[in-house]
N, C-alpha and C. Protein backbone atom coordinates (compact mmCIF):
# COMPACT_ATOMS: atom_id res chain seq x y z
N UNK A 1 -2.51 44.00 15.61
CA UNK A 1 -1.97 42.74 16.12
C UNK A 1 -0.72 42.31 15.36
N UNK A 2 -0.36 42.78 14.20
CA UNK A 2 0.53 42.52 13.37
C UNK A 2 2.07 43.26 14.12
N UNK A 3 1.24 44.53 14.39
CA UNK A 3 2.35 45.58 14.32
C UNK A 3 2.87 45.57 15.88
N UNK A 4 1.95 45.17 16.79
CA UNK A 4 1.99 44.84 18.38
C UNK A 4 1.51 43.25 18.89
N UNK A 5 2.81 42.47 19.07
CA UNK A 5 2.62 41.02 19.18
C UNK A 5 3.91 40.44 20.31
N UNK A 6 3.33 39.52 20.66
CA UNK A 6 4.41 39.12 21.91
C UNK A 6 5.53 38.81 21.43
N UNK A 7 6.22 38.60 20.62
CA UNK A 7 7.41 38.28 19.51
C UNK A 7 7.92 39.63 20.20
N UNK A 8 7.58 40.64 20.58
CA UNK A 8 8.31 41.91 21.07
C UNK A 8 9.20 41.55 22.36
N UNK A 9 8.30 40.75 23.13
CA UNK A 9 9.43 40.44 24.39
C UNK A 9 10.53 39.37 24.09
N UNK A 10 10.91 39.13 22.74
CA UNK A 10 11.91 38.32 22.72
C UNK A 10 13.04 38.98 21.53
N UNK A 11 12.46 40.23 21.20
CA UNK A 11 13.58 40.80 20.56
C UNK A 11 14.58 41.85 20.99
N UNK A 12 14.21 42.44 21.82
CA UNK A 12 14.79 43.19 22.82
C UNK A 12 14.51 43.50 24.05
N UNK A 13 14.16 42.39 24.88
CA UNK A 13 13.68 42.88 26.34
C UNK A 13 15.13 43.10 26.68
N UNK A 14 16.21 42.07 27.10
CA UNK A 14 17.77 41.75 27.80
C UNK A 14 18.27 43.14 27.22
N UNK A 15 17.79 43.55 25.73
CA UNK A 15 19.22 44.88 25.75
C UNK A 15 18.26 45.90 26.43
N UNK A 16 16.77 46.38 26.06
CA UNK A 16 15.95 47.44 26.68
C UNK A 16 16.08 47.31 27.85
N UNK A 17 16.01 45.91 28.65
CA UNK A 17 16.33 46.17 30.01
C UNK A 17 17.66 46.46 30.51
N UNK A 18 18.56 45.98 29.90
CA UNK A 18 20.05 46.64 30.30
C UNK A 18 20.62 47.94 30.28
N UNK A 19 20.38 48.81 28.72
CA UNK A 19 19.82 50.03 28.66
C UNK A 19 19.00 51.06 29.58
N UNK A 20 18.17 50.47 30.14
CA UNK A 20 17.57 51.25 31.16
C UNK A 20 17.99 50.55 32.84
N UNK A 21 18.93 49.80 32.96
CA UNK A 21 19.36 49.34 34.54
C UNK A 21 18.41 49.00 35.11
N UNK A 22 17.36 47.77 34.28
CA UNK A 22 16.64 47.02 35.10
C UNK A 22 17.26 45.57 35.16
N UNK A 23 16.80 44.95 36.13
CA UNK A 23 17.39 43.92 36.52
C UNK A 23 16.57 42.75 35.46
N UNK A 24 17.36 41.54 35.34
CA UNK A 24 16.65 41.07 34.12
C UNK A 24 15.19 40.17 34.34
N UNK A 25 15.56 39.69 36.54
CA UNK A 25 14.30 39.34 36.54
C UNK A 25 13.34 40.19 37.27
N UNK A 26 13.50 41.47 37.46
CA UNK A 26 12.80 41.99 38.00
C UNK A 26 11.58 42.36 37.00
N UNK A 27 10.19 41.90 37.61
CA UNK A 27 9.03 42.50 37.17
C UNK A 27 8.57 44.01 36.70
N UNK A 28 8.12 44.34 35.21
CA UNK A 28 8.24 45.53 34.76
C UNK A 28 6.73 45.83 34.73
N UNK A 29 6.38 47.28 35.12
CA UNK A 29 4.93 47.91 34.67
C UNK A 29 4.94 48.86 33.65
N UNK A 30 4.36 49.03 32.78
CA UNK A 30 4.50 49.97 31.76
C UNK A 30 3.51 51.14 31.63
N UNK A 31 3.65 52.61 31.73
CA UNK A 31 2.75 53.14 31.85
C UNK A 31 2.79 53.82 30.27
N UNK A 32 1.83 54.07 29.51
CA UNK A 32 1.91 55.09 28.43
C UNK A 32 0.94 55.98 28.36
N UNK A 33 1.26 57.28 27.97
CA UNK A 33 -0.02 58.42 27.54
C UNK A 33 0.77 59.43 28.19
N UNK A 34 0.80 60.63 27.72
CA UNK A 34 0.70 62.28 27.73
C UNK A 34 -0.98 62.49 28.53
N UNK A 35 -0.84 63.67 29.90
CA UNK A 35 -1.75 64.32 30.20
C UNK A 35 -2.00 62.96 31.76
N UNK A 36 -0.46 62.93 32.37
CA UNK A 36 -0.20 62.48 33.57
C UNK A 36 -1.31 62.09 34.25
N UNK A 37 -1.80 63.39 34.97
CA UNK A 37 -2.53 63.83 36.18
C UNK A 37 -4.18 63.17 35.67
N UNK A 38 -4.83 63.47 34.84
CA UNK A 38 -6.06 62.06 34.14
C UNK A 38 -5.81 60.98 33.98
N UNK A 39 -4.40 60.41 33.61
CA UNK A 39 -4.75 59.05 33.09
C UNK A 39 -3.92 58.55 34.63
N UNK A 40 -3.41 59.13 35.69
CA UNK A 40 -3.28 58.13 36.99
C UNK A 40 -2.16 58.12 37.11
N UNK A 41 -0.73 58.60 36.60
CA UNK A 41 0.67 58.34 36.50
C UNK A 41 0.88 58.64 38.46
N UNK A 42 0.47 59.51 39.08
CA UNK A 42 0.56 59.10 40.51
C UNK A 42 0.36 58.03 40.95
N UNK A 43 -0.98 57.61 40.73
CA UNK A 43 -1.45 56.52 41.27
C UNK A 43 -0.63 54.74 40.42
N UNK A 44 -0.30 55.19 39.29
CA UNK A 44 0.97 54.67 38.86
C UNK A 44 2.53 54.04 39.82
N UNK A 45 2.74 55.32 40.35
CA UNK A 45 4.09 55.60 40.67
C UNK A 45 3.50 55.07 42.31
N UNK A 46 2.89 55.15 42.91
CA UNK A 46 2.52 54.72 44.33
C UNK A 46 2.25 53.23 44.55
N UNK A 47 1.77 52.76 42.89
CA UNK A 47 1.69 51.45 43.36
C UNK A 47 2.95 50.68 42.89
N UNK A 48 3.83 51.15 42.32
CA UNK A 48 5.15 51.01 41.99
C UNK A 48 6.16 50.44 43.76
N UNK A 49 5.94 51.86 44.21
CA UNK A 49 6.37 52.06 45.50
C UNK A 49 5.92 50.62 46.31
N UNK A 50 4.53 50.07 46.04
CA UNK A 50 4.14 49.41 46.78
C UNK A 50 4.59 47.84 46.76
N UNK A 51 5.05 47.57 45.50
CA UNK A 51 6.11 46.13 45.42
C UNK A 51 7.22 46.69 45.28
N UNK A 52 7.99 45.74 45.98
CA UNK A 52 9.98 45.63 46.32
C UNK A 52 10.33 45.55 45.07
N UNK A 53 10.25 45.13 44.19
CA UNK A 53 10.92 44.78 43.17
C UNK A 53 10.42 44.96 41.83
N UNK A 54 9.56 45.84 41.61
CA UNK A 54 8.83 46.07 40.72
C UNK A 54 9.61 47.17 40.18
N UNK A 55 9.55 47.42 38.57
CA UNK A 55 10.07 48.52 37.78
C UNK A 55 9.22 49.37 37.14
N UNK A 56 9.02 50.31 37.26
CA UNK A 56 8.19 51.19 36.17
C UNK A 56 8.96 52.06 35.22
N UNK A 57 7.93 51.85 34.00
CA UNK A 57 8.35 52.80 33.02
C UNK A 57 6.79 53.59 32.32
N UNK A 58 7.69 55.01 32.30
CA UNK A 58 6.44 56.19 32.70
C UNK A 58 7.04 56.45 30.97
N UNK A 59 6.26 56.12 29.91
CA UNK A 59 6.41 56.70 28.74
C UNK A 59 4.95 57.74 27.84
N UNK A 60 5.85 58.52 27.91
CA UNK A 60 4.32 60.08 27.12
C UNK A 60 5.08 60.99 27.35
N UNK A 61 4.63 62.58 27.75
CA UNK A 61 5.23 63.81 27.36
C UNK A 61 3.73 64.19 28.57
N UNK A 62 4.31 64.96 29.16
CA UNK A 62 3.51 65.48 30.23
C UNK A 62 4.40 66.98 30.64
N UNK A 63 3.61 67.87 30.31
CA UNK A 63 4.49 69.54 31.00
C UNK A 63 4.77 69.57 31.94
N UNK A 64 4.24 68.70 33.16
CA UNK A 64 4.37 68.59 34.58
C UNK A 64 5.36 67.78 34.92
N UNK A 65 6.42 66.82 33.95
CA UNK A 65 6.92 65.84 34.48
C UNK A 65 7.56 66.41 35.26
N UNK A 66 8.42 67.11 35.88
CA UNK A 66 9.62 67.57 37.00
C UNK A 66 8.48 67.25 38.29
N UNK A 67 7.27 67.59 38.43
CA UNK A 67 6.28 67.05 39.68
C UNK A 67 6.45 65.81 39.95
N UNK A 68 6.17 64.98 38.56
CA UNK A 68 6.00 63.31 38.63
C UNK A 68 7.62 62.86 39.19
N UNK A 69 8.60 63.67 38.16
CA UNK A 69 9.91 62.94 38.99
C UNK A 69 10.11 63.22 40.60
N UNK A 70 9.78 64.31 40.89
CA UNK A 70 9.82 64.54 42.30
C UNK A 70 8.89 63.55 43.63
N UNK A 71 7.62 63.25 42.77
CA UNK A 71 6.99 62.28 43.46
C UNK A 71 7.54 61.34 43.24
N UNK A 72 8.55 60.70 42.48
CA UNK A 72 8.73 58.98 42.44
C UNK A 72 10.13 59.75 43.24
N UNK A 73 11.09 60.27 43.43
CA UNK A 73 12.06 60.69 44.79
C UNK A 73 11.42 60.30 45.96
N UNK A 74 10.16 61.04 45.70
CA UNK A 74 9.60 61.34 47.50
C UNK A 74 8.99 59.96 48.01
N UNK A 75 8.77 59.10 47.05
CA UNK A 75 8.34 57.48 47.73
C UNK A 75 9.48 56.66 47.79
N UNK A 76 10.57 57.07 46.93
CA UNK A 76 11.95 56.55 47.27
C UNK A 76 11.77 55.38 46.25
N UNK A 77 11.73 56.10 44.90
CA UNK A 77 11.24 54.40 43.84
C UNK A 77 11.82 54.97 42.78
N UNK A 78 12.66 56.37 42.63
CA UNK A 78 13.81 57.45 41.40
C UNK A 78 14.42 56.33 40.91
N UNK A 79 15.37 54.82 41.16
CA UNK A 79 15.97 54.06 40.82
C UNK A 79 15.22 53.14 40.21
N UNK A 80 13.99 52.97 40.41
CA UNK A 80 13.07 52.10 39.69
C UNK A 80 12.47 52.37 39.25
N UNK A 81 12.17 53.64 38.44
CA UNK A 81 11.18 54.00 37.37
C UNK A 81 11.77 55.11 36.34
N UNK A 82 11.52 54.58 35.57
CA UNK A 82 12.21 54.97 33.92
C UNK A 82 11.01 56.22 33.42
N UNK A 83 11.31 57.61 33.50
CA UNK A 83 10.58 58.41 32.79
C UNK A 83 11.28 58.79 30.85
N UNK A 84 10.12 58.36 30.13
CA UNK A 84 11.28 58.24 28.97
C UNK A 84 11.07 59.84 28.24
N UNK A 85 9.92 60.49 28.17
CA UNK A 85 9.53 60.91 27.42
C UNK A 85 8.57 60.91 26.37
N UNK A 86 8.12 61.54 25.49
CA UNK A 86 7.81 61.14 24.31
C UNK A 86 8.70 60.88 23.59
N UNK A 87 8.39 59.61 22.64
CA UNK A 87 9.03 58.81 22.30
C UNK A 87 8.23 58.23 20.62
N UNK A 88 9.01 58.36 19.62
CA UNK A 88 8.37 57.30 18.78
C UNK A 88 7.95 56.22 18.47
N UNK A 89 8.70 55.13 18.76
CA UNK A 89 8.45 53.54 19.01
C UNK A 89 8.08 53.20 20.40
N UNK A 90 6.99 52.93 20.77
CA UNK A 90 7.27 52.44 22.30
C UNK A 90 6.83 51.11 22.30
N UNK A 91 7.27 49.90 21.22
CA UNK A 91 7.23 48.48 20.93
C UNK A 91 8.53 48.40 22.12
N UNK A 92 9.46 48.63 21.94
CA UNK A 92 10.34 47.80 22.54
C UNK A 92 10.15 47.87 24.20
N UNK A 93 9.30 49.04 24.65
CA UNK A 93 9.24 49.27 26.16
C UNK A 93 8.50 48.15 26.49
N UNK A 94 6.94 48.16 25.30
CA UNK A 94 5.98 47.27 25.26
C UNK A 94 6.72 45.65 25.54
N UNK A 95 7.82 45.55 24.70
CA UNK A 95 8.58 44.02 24.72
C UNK A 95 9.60 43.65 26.04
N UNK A 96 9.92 44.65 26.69
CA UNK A 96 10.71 44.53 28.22
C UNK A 96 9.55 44.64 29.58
N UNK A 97 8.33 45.18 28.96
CA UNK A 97 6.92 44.92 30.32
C UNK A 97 6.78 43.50 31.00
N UNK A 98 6.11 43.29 31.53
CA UNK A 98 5.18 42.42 31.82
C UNK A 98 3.88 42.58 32.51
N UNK A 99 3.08 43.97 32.20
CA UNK A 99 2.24 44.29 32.60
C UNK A 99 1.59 45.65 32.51
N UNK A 100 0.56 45.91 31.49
CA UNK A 100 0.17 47.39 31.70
C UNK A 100 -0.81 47.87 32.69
N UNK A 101 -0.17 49.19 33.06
CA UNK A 101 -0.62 49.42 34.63
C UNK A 101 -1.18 51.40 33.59
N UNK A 102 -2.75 51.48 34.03
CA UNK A 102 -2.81 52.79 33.68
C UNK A 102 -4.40 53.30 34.61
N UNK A 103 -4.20 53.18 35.85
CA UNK A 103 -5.05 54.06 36.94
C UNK A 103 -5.61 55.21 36.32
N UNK A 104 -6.25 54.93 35.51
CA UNK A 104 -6.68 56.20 35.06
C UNK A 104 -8.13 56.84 35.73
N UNK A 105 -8.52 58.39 35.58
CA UNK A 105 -9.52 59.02 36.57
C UNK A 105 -10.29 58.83 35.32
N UNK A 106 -9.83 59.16 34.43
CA UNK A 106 -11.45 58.91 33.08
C UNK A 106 -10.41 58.95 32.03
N UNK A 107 -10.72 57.98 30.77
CA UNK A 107 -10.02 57.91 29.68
C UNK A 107 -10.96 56.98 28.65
N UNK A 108 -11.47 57.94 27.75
CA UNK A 108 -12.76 57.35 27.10
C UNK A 108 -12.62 55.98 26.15
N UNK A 109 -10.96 56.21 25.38
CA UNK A 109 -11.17 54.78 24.93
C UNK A 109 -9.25 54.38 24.50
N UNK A 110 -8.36 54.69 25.15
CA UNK A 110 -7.12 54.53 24.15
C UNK A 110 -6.89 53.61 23.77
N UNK A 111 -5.64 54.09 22.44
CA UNK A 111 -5.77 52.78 21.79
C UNK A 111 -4.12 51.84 22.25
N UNK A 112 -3.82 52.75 23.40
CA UNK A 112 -2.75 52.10 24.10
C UNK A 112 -3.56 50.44 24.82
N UNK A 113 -4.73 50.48 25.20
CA UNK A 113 -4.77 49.32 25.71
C UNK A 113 -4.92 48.24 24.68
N UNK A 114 -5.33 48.53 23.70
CA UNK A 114 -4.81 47.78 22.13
C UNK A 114 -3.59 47.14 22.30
N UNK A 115 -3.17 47.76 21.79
CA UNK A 115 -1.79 47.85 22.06
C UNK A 115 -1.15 47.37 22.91
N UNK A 116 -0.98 47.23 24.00
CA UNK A 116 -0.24 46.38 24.95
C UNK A 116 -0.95 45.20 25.22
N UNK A 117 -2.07 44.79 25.29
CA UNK A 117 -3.12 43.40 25.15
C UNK A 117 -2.34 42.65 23.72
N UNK A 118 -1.84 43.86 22.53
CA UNK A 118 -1.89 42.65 21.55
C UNK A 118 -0.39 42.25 21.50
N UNK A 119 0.21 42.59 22.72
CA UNK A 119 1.60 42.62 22.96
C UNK A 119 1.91 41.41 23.86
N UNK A 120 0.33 40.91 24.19
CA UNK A 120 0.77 39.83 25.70
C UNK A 120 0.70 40.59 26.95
N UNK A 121 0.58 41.76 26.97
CA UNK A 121 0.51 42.11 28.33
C UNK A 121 -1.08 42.58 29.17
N UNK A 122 -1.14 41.68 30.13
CA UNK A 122 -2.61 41.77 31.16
C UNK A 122 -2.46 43.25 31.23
N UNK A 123 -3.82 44.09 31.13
CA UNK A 123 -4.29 44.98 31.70
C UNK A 123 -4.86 45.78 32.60
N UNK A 124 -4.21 46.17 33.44
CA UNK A 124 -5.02 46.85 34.39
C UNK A 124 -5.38 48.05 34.20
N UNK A 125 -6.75 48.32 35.06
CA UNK A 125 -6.87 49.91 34.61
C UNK A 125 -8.18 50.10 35.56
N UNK A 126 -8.69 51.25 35.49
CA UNK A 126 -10.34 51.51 35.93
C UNK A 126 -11.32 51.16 35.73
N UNK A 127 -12.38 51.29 36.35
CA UNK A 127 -14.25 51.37 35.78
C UNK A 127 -14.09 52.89 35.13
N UNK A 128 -12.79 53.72 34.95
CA UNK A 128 -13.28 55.09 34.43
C UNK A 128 -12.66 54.88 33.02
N UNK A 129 -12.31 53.93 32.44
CA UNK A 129 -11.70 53.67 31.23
C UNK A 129 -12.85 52.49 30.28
N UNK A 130 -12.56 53.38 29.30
CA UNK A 130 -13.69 52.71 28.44
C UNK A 130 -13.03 51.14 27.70
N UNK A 131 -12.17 51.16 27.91
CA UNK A 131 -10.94 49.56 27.70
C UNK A 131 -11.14 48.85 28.97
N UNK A 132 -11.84 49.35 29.62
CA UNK A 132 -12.36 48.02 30.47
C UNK A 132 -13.16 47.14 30.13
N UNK A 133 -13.76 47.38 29.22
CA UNK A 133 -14.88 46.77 28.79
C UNK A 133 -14.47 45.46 27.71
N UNK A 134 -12.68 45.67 27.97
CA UNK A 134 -12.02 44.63 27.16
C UNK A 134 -11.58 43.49 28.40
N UNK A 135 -11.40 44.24 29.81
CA UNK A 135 -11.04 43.02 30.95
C UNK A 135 -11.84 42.66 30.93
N UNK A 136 -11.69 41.10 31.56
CA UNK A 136 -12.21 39.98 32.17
C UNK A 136 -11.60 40.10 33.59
N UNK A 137 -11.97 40.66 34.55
CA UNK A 137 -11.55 40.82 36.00
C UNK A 137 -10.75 39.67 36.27
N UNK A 138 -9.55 39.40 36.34
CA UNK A 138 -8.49 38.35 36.30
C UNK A 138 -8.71 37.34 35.73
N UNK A 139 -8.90 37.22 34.42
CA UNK A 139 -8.91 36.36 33.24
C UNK A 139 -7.77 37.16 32.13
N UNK A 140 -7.91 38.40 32.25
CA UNK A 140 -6.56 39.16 30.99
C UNK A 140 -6.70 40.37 31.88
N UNK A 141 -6.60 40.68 33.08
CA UNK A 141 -6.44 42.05 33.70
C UNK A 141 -6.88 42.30 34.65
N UNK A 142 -7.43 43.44 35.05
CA UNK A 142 -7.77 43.72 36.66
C UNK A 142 -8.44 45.13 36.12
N UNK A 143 -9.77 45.33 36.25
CA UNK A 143 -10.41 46.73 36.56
C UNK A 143 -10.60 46.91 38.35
N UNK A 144 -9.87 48.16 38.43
CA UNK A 144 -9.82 48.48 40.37
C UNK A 144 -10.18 49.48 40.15
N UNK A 145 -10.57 50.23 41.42
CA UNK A 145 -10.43 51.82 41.50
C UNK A 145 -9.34 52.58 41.54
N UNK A 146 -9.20 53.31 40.71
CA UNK A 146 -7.86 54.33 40.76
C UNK A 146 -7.55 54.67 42.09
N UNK A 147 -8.10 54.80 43.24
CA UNK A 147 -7.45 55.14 44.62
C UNK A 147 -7.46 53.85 45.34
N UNK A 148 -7.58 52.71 44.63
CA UNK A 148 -6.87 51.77 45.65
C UNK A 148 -5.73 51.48 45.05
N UNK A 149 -4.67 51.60 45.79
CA UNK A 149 -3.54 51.80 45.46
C UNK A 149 -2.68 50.25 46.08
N UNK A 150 -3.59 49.61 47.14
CA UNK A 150 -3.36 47.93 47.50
C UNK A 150 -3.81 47.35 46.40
N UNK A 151 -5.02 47.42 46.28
CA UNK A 151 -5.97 46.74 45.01
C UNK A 151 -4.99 46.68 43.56
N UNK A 152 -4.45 48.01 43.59
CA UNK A 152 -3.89 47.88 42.21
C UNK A 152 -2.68 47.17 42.33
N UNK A 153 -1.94 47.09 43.10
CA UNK A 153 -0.79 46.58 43.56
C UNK A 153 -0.55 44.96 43.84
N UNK A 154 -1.91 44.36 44.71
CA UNK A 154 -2.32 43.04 44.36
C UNK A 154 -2.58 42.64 43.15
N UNK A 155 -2.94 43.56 42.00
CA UNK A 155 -3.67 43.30 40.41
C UNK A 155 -2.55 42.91 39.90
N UNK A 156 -1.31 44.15 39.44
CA UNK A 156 -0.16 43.74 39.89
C UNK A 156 0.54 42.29 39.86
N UNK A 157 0.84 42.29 41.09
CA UNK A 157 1.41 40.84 41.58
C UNK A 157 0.82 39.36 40.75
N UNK A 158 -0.57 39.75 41.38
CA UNK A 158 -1.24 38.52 40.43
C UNK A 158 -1.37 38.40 38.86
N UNK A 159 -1.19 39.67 38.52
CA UNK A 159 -0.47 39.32 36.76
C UNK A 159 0.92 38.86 36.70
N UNK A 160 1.68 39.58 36.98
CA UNK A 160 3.27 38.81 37.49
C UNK A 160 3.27 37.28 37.57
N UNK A 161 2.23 36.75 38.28
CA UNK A 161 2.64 35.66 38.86
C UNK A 161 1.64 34.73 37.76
N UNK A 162 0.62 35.13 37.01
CA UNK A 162 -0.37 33.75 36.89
C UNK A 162 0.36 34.63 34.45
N UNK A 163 1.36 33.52 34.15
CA UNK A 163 1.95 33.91 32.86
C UNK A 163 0.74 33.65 31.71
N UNK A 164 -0.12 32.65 32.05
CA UNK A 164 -1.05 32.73 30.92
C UNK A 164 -1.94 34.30 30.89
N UNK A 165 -2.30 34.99 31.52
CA UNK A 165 -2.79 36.10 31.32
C UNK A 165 -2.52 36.84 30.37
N UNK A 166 -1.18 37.18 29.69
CA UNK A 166 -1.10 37.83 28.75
C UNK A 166 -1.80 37.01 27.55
N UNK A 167 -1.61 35.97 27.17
CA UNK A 167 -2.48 35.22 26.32
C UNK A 167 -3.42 35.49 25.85
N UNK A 168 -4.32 35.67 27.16
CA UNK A 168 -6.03 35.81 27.49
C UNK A 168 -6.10 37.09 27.20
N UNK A 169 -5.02 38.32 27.41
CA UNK A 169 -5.16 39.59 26.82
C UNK A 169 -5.05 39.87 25.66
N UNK A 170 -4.21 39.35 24.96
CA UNK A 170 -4.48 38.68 23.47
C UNK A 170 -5.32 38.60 22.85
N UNK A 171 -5.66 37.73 23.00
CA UNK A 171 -7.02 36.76 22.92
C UNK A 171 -7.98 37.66 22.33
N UNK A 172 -8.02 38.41 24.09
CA UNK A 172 -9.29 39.62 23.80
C UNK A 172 -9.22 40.58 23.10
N UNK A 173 -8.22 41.28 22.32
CA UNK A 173 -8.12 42.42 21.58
C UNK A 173 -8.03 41.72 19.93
N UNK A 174 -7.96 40.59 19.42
CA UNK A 174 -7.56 40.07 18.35
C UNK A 174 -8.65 40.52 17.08
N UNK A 175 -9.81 40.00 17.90
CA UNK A 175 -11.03 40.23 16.92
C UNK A 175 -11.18 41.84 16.28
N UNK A 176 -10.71 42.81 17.19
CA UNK A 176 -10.96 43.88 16.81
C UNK A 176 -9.72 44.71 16.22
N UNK A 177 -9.76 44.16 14.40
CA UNK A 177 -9.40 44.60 13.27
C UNK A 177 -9.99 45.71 12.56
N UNK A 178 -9.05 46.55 11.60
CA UNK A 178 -9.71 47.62 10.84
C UNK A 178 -10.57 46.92 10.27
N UNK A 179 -10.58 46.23 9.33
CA UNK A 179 -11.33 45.36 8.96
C UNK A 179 -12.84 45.11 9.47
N UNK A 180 -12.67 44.61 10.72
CA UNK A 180 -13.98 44.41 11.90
C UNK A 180 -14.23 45.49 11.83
N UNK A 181 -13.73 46.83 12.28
CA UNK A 181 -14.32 47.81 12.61
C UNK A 181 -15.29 48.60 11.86
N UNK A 182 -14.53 48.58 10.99
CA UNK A 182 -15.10 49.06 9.46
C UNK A 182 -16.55 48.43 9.16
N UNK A 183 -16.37 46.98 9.12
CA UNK A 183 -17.87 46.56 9.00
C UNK A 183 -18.82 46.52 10.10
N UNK A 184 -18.93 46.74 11.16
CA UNK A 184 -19.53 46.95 12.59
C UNK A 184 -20.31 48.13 12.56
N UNK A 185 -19.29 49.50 12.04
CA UNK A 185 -19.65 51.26 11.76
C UNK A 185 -20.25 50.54 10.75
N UNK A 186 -20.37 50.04 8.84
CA UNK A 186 -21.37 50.30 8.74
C UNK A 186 -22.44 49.25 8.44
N UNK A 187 -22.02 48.28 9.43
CA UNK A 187 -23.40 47.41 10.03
C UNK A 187 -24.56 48.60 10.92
N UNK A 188 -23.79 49.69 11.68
CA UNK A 188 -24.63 50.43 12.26
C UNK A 188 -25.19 51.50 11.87
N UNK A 189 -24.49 51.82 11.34
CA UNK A 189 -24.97 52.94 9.82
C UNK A 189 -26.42 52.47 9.25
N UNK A 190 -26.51 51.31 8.56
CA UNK A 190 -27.15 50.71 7.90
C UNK A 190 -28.74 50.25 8.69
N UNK A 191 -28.37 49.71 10.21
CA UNK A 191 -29.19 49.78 10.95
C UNK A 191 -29.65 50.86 11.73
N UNK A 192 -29.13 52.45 11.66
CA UNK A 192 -29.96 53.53 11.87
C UNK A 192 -30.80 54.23 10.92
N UNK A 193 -29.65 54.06 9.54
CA UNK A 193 -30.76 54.78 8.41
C UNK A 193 -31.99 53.94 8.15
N UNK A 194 -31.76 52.76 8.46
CA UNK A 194 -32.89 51.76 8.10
C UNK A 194 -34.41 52.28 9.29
């Protein structure tokens, strides 16, 4: 929470977004993770397609990307979605979002949704992601099915539009410090050897 905090969207969103030729009020989705085709970057890029004015940015390292760029051509959305690469810092992508979008088919626990929750940004994602278990079904995010591609797209919009949500995504990732964690493992430790 120290190292990922909403203080990010006010230090470089205007140049990250100028840098990458997004418009300054156009609404941003942020995708992150390597290994595309599991964590949903289609189903990503389709619901991209599915708002006018929406921007995506596809950040990870995927062997397949020349597929993924060819699919964001073939929905006609190449001008609105930023494939960066792997990348070292991805705070500042995190600080030009307004929304993490990651359709994933199964993803047991990343610590990207950390991470962008402690950034201010609502989460969306699956019942196949174990960071669901951090949404509040439109209270800080949206768990949909990865093939609804309306569903995710309404999830979407209605983060866009209702600004306290990132807050509430906040909110929810705060408690869980190294610190916390540390004593939880061996609160449980303690209660198995026991």
């Amino acid at each position: 929470s120290e190292k990922f905090h909403p203080g990010l969207r006010d230090q470089h969103p205007d140049s990250m977004r100028k840098q990458l030729n997004i418009p300054g009020d156009a609404p941003v989705a942020i995708f992150v993770g390597s290994g595309f085709e599991r964590k949903g970057a289609a189903g990503f890029l389709a619901t991209v397609a599915k708002i006018k004015k929406l921007h995506g940015l596809v950040v990870g390292h995927d062997k397949h990307l020349p597929r993924y760029r060819a699919l964001a051509a073939k929905l006609g959305i190449a001008q609105r979605v930023t494939f960066t690469g792997g990348i070292k810092d991805v705070r500042p992508y995190y600080g030009a979002s307004d929304v993490y979008l990651m359709p994933t088919l199964y993803e047991p626990f990343g610590l990207v949704f950390g991470e962008a929750m402690a950034c201010g940004l609502p989460a969306i994602t699956t019942p196949q992601a174990g960071a669901a278990d951090w949404i509040e079904h439109g209270t800080n995010g949206f768990v949909v099915d990865p093939l609804d591609i309306d569903g995710l797209a309404s999830a979407v919009e209605a983060t866009v539009a209702e600004s306290a949500m990132g807050a509430r995504a906040r909110a929810a990732v705060l408690p869980y410090t190294k610190a916390d964690t540390a004593a939880r493992y061996g609160a449980l430790y303690r209660q198995l050897l026991a």
